[in-house]
PDB file of N, CA and C in Angstrom:
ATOM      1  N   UNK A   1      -0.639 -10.553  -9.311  1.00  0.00           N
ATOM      2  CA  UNK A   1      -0.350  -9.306  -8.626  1.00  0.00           C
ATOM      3  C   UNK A   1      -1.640  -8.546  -8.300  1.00  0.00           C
ATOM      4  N   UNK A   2      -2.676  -8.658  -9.027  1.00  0.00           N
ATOM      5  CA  UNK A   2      -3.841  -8.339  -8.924  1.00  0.00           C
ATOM      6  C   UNK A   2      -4.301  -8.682  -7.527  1.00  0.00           C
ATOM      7  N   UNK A   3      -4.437  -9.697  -7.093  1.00  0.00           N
ATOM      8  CA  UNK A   3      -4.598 -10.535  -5.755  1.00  0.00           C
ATOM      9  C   UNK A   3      -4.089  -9.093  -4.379  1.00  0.00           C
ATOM     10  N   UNK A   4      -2.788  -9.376  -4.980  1.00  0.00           N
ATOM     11  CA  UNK A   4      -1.720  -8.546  -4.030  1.00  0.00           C
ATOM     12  C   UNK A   4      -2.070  -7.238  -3.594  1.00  0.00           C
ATOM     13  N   UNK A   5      -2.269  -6.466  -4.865  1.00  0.00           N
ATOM     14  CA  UNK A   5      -2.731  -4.991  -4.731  1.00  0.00           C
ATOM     15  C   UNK A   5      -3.752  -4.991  -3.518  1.00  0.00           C
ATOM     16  N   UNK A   6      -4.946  -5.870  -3.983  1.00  0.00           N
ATOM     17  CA  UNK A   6      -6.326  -5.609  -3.120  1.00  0.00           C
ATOM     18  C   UNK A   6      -5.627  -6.176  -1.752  1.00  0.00           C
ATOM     19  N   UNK A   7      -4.931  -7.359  -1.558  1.00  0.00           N
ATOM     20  CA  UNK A   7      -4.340  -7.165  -0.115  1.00  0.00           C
ATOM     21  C   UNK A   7      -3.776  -6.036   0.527  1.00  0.00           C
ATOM     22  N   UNK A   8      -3.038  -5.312  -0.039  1.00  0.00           N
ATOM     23  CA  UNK A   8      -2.117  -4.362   0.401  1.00  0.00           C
ATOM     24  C   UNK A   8      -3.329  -3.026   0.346  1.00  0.00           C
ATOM     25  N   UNK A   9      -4.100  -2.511  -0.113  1.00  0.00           N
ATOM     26  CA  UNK A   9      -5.153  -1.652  -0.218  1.00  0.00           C
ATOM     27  C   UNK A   9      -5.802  -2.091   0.998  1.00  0.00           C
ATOM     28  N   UNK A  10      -6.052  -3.431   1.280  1.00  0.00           N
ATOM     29  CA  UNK A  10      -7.372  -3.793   2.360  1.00  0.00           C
ATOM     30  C   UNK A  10      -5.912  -3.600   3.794  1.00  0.00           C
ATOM     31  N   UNK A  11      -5.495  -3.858   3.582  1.00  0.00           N
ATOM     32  CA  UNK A  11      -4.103  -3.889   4.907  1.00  0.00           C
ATOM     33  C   UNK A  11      -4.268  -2.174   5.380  1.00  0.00           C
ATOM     34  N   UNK A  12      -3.815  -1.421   4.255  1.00  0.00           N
ATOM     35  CA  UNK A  12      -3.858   0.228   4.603  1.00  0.00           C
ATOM     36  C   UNK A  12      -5.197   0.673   4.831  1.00  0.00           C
ATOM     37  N   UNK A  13      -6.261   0.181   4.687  1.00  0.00           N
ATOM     38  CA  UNK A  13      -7.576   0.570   4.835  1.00  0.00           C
ATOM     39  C   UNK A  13      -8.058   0.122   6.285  1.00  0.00           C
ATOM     40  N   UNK A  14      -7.462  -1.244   7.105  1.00  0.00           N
ATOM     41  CA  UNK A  14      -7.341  -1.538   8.648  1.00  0.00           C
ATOM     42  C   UNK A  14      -6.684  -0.408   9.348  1.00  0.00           C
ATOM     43  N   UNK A  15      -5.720   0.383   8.792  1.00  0.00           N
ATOM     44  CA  UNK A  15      -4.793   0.934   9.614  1.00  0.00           C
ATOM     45  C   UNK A  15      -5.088   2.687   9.627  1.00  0.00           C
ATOM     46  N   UNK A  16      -5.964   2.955   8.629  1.00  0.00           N
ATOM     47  CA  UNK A  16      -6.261   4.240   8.225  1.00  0.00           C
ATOM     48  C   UNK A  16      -7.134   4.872   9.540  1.00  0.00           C
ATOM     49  N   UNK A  17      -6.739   5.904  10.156  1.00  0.00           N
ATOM     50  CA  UNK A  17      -6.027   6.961   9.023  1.00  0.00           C
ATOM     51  C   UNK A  17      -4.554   7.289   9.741  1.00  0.00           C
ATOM     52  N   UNK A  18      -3.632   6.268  10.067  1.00  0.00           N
ATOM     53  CA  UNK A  18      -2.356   5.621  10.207  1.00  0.00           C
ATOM     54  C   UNK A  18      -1.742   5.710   8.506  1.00  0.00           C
ATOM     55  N   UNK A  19      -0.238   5.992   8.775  1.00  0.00           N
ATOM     56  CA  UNK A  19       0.442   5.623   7.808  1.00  0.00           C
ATOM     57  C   UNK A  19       1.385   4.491   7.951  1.00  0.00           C
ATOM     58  N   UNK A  20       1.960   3.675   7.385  1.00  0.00           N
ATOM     59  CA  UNK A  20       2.896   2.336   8.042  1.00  0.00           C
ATOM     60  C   UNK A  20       4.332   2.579   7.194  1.00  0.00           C
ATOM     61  N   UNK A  21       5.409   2.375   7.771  1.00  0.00           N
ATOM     62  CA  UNK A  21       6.628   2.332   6.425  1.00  0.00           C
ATOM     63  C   UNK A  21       7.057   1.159   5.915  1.00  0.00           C
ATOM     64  N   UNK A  22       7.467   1.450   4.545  1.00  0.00           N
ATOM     65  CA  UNK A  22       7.465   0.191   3.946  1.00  0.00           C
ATOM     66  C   UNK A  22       7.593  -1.224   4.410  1.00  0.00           C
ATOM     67  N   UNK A  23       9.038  -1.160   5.309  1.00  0.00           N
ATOM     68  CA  UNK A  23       9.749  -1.945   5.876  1.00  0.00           C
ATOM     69  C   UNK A  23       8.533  -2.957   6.586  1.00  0.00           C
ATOM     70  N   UNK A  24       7.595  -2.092   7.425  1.00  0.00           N
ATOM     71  CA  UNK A  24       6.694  -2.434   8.073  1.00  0.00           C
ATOM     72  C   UNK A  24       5.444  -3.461   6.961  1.00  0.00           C
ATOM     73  N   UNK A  25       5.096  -3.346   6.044  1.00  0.00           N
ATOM     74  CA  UNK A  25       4.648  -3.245   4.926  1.00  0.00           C
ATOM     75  C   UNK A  25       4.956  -4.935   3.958  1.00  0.00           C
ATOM     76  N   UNK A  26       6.592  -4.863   4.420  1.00  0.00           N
ATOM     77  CA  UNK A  26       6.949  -6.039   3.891  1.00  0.00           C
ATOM     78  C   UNK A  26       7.017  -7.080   4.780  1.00  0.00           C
ATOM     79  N   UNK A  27       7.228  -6.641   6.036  1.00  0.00           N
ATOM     80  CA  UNK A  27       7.499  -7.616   6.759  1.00  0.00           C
ATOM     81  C   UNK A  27       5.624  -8.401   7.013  1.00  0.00           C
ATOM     82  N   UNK A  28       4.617  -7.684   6.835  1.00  0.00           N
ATOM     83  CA  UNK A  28       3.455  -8.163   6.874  1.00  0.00           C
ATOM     84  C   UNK A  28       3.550  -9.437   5.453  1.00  0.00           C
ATOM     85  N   UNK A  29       3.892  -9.177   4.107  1.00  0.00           N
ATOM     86  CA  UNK A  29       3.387  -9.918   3.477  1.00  0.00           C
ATOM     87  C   UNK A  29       4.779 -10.611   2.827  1.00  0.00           C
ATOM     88  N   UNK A  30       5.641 -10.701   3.262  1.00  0.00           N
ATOM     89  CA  UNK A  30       7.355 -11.287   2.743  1.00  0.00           C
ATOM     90  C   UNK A  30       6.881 -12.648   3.086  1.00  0.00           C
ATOM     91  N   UNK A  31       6.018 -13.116   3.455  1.00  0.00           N
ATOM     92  CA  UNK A  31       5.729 -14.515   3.616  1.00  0.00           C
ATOM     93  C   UNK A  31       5.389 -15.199   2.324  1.00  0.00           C
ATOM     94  N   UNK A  32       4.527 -14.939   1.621  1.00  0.00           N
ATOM     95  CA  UNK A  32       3.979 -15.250   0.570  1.00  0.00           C
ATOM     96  C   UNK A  32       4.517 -14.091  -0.876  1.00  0.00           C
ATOM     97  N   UNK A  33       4.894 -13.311  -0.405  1.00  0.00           N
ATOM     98  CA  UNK A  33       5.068 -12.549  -1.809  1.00  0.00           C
ATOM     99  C   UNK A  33       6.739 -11.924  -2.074  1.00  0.00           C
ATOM    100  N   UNK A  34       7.741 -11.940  -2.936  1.00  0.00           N
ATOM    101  CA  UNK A  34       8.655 -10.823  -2.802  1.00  0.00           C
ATOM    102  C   UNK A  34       8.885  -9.922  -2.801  1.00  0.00           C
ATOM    103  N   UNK A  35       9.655  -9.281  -1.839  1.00  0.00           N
ATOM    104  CA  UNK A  35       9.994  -7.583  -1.996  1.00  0.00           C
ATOM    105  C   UNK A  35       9.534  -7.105  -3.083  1.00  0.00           C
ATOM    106  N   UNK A  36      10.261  -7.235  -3.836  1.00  0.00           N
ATOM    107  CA  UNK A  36       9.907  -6.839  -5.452  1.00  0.00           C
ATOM    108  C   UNK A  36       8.475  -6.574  -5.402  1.00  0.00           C
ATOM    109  N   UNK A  37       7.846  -7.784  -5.769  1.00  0.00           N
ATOM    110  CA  UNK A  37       6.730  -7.593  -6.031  1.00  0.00           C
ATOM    111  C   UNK A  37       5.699  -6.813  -4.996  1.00  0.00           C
ATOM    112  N   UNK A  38       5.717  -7.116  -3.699  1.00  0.00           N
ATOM    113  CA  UNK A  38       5.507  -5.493  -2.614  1.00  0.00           C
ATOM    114  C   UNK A  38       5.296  -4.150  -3.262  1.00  0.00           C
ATOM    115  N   UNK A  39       6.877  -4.268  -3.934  1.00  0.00           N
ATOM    116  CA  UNK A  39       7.016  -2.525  -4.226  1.00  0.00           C
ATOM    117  C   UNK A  39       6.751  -2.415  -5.291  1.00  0.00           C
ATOM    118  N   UNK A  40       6.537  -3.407  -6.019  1.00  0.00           N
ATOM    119  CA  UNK A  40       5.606  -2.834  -7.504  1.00  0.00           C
ATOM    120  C   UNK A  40       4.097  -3.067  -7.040  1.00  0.00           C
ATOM    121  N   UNK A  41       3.096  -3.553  -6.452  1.00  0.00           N
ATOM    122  CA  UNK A  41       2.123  -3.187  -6.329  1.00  0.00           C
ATOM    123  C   UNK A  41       1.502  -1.813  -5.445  1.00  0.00           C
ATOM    124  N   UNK A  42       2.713  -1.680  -4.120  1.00  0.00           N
ATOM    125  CA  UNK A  42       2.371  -0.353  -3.946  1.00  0.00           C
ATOM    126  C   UNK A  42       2.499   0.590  -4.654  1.00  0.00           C
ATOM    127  N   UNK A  43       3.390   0.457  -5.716  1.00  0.00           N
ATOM    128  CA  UNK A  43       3.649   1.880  -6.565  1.00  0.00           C
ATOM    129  C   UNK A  43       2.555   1.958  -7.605  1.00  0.00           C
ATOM    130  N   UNK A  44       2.291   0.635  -7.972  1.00  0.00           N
ATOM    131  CA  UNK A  44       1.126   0.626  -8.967  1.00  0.00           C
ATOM    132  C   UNK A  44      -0.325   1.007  -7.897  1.00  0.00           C
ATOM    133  N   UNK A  45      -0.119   0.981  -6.749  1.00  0.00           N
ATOM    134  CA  UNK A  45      -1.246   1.998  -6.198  1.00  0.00           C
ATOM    135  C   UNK A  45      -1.148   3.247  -6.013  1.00  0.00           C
ATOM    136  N   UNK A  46       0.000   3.532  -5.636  1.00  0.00           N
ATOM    137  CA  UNK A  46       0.546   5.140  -5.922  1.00  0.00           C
ATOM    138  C   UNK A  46      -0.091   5.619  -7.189  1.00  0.00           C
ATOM    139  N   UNK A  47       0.175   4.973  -7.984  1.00  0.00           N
ATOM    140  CA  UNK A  47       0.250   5.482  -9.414  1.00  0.00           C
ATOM    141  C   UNK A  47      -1.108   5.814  -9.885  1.00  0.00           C
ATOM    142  N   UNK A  48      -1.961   4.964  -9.618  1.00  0.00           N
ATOM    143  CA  UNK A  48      -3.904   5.077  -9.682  1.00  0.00           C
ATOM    144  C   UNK A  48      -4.402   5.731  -8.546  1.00  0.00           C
ATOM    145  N   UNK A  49      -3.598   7.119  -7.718  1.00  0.00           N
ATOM    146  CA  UNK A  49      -4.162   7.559  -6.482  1.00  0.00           C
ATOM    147  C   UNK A  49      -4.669   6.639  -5.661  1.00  0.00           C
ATOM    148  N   UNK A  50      -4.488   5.380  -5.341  1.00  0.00           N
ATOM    149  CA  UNK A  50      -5.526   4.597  -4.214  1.00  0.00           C
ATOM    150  C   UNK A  50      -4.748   4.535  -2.898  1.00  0.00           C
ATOM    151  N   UNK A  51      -3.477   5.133  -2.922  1.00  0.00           N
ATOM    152  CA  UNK A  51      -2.392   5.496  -1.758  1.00  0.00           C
ATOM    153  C   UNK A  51      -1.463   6.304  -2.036  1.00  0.00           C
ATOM    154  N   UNK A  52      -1.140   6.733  -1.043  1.00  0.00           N
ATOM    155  CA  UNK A  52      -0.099   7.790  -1.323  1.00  0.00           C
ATOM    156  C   UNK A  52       1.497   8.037  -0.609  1.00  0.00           C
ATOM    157  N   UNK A  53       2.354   8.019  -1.408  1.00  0.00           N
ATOM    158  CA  UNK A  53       3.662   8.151  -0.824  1.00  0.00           C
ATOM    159  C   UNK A  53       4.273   9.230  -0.255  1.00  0.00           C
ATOM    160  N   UNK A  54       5.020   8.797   1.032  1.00  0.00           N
ATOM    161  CA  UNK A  54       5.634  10.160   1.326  1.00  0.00           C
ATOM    162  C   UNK A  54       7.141   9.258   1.572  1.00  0.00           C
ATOM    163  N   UNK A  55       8.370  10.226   1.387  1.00  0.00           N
ATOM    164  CA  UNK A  55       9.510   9.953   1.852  1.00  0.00           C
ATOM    165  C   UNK A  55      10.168  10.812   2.859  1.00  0.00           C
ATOM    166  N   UNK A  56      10.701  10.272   3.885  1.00  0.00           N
ATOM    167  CA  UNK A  56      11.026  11.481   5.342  1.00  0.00           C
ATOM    168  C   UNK A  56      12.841  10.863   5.362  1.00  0.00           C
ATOM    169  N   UNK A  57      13.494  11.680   6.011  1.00  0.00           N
ATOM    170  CA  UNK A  57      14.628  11.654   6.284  1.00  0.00           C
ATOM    171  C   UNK A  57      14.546  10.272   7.394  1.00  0.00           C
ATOM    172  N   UNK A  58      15.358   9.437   7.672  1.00  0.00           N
ATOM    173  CA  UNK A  58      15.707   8.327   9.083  1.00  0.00           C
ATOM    174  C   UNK A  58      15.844   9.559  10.172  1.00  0.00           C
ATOM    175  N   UNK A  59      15.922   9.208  11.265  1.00  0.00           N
ATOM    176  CA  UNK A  59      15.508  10.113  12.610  1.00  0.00           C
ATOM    177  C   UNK A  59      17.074   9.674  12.707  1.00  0.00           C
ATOM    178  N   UNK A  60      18.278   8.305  12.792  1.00  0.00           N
ATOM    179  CA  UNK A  60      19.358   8.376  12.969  1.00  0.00           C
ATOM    180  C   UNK A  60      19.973   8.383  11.757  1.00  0.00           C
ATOM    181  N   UNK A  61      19.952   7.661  11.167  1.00  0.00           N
ATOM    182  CA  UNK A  61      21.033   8.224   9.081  1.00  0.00           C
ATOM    183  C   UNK A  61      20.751   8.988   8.533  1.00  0.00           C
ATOM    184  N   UNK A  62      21.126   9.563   8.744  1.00  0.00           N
ATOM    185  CA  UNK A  62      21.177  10.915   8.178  1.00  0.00           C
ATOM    186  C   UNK A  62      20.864  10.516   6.583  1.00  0.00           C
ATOM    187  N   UNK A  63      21.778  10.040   5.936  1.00  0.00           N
ATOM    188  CA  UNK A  63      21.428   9.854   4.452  1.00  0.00           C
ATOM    189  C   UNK A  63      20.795   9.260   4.206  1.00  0.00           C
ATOM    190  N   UNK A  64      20.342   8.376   4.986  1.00  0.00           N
ATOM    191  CA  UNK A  64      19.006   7.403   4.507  1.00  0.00           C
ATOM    192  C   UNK A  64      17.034   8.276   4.851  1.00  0.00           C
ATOM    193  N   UNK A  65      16.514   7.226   3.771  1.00  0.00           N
ATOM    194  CA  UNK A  65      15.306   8.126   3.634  1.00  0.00           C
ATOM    195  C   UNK A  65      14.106   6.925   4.025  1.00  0.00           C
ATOM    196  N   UNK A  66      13.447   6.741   4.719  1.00  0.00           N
ATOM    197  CA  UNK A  66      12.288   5.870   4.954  1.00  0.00           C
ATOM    198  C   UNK A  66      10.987   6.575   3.867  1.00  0.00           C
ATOM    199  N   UNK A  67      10.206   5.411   3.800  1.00  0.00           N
ATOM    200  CA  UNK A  67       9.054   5.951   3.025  1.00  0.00           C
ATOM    201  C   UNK A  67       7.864   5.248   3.367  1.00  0.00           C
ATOM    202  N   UNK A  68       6.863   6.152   3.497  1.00  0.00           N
ATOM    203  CA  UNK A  68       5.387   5.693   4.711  1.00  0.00           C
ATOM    204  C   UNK A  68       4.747   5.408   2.962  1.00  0.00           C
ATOM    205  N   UNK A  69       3.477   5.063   3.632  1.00  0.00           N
ATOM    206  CA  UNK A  69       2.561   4.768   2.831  1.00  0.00           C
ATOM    207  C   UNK A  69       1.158   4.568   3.668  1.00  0.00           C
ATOM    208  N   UNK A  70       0.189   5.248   2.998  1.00  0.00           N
ATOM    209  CA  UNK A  70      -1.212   5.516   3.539  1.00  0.00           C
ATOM    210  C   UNK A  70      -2.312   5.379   2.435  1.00  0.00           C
ATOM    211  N   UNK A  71      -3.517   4.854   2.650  1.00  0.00           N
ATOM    212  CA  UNK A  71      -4.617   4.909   2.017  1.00  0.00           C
ATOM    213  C   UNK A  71      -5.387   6.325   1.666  1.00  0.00           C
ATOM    214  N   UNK A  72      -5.655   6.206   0.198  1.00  0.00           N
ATOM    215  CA  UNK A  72      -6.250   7.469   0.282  1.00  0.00           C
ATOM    216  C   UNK A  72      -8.053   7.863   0.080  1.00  0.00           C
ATOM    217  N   UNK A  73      -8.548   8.905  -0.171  1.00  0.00           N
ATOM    218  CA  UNK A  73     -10.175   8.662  -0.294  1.00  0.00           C
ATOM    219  C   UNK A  73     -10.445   8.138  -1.605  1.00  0.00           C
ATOM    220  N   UNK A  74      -9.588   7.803  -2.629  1.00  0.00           N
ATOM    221  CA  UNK A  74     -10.025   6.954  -3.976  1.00  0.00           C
ATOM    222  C   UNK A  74     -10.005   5.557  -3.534  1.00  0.00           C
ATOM    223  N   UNK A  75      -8.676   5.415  -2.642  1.00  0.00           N
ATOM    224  CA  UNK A  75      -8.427   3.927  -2.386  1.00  0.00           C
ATOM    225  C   UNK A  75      -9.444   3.160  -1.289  1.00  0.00           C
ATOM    226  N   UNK A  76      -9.744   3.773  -0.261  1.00  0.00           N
ATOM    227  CA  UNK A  76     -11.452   3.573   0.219  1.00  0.00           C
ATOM    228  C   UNK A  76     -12.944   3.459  -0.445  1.00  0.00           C
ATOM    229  N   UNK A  77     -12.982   4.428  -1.238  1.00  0.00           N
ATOM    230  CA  UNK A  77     -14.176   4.504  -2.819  1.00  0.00           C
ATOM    231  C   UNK A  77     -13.630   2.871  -3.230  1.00  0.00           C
ATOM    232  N   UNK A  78     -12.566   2.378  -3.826  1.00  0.00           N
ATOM    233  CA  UNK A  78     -12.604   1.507  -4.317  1.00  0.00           C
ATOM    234  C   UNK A  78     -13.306  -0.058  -3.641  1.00  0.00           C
ATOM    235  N   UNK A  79     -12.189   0.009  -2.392  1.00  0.00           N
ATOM    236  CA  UNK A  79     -12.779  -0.931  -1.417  1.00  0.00           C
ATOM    237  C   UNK A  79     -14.352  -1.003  -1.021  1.00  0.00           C
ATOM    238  N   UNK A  80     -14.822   0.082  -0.952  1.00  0.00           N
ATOM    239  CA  UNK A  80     -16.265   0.052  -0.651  1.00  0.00           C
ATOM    240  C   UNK A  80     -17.061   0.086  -1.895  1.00  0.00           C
ATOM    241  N   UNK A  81     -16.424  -0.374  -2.984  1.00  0.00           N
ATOM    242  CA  UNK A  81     -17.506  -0.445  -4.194  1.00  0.00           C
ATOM    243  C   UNK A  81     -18.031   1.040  -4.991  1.00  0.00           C
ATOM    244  N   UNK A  82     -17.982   1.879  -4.494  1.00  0.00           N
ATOM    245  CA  UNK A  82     -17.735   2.919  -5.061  1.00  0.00           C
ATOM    246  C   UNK A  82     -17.692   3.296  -6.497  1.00  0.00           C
ATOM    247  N   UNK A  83     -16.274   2.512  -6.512  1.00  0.00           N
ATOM    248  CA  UNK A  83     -15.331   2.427  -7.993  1.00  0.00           C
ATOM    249  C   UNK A  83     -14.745   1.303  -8.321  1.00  0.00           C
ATOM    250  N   UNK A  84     -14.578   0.755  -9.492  1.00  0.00           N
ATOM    251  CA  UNK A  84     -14.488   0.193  -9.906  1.00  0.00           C
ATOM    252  C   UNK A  84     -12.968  -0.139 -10.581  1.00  0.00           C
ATOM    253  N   UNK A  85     -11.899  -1.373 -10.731  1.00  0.00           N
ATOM    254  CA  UNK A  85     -10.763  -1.284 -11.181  1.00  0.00           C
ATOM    255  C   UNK A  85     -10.644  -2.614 -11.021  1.00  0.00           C
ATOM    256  N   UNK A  86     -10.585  -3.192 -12.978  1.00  0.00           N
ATOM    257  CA  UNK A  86     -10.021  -4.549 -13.050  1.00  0.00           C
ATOM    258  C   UNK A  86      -8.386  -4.834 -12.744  1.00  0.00           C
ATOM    259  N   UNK A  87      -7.743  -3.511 -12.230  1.00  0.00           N
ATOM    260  CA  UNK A  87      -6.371  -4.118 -11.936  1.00  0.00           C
ATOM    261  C   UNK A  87      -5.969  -3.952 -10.653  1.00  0.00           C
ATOM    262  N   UNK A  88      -7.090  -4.514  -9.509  1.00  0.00           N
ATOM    263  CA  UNK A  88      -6.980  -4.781  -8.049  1.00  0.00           C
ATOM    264  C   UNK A  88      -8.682  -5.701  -7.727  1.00  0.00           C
ATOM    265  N   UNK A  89      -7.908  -7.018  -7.308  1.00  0.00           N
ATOM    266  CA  UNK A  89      -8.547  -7.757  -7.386  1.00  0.00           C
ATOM    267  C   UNK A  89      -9.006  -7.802  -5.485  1.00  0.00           C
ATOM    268  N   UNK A  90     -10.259  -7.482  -4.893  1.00  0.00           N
ATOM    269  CA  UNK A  90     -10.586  -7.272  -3.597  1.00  0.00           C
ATOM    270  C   UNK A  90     -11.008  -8.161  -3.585  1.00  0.00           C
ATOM    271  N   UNK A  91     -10.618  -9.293  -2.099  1.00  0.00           N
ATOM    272  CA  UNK A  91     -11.758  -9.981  -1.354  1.00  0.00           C
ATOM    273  C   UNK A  91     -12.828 -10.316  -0.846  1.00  0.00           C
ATOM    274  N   UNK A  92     -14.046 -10.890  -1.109  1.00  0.00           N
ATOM    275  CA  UNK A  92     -15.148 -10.983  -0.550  1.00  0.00           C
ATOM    276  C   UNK A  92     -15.166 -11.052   1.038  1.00  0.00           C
ATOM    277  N   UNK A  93     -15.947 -10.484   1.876  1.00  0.00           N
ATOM    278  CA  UNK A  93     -16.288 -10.291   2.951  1.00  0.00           C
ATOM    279  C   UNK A  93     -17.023 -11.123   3.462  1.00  0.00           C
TER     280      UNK A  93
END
């Protein structure tokens, strides 16, 4: 999952300063990884500030709630070496 995180960090860091919704999010990496595991590494980036969640109402369901996700200035510090975190494993360039 380590792997995963730094994918999903380097994915929101292409798109910044864009937010993407989940849906969007999974359909990038549902190839190789499960839902599940998606939404536990974004939350485990939520959770260490390196992105940040928002949840908005659907524009047509009313009861349904979409939820974006964006990179934040810790989660850039990290990518650029900055800072440091053995539990997101980044790609060499």
């Amino acid at each position: 999952m380590k792997h995963l995180r730094g994918q999903l960090l380097d994915f929101l860091k292409r798109i910044y300063p864009n937010e993407i919704e989940e849906l969007g999010i999974i359909s990038v990496f549902y190839e190789y990884h499960r839902d599940k595991e998606i939404r536990q590494s974004l939350q485990y980036l939520v959770d260490k500030g390196y992105a940040e969640k928002k949840k908005r109402k659907h524009p047509y369901r009313k009861r349904e709630n979409l939820t974006f996700y964006k990179i934040t200035a810790k989660g850039i510090d990290l990518i650029e070496g900055t800072i440091e975190d053995m539990g997101v494993i980044l790609e060499e360039e």
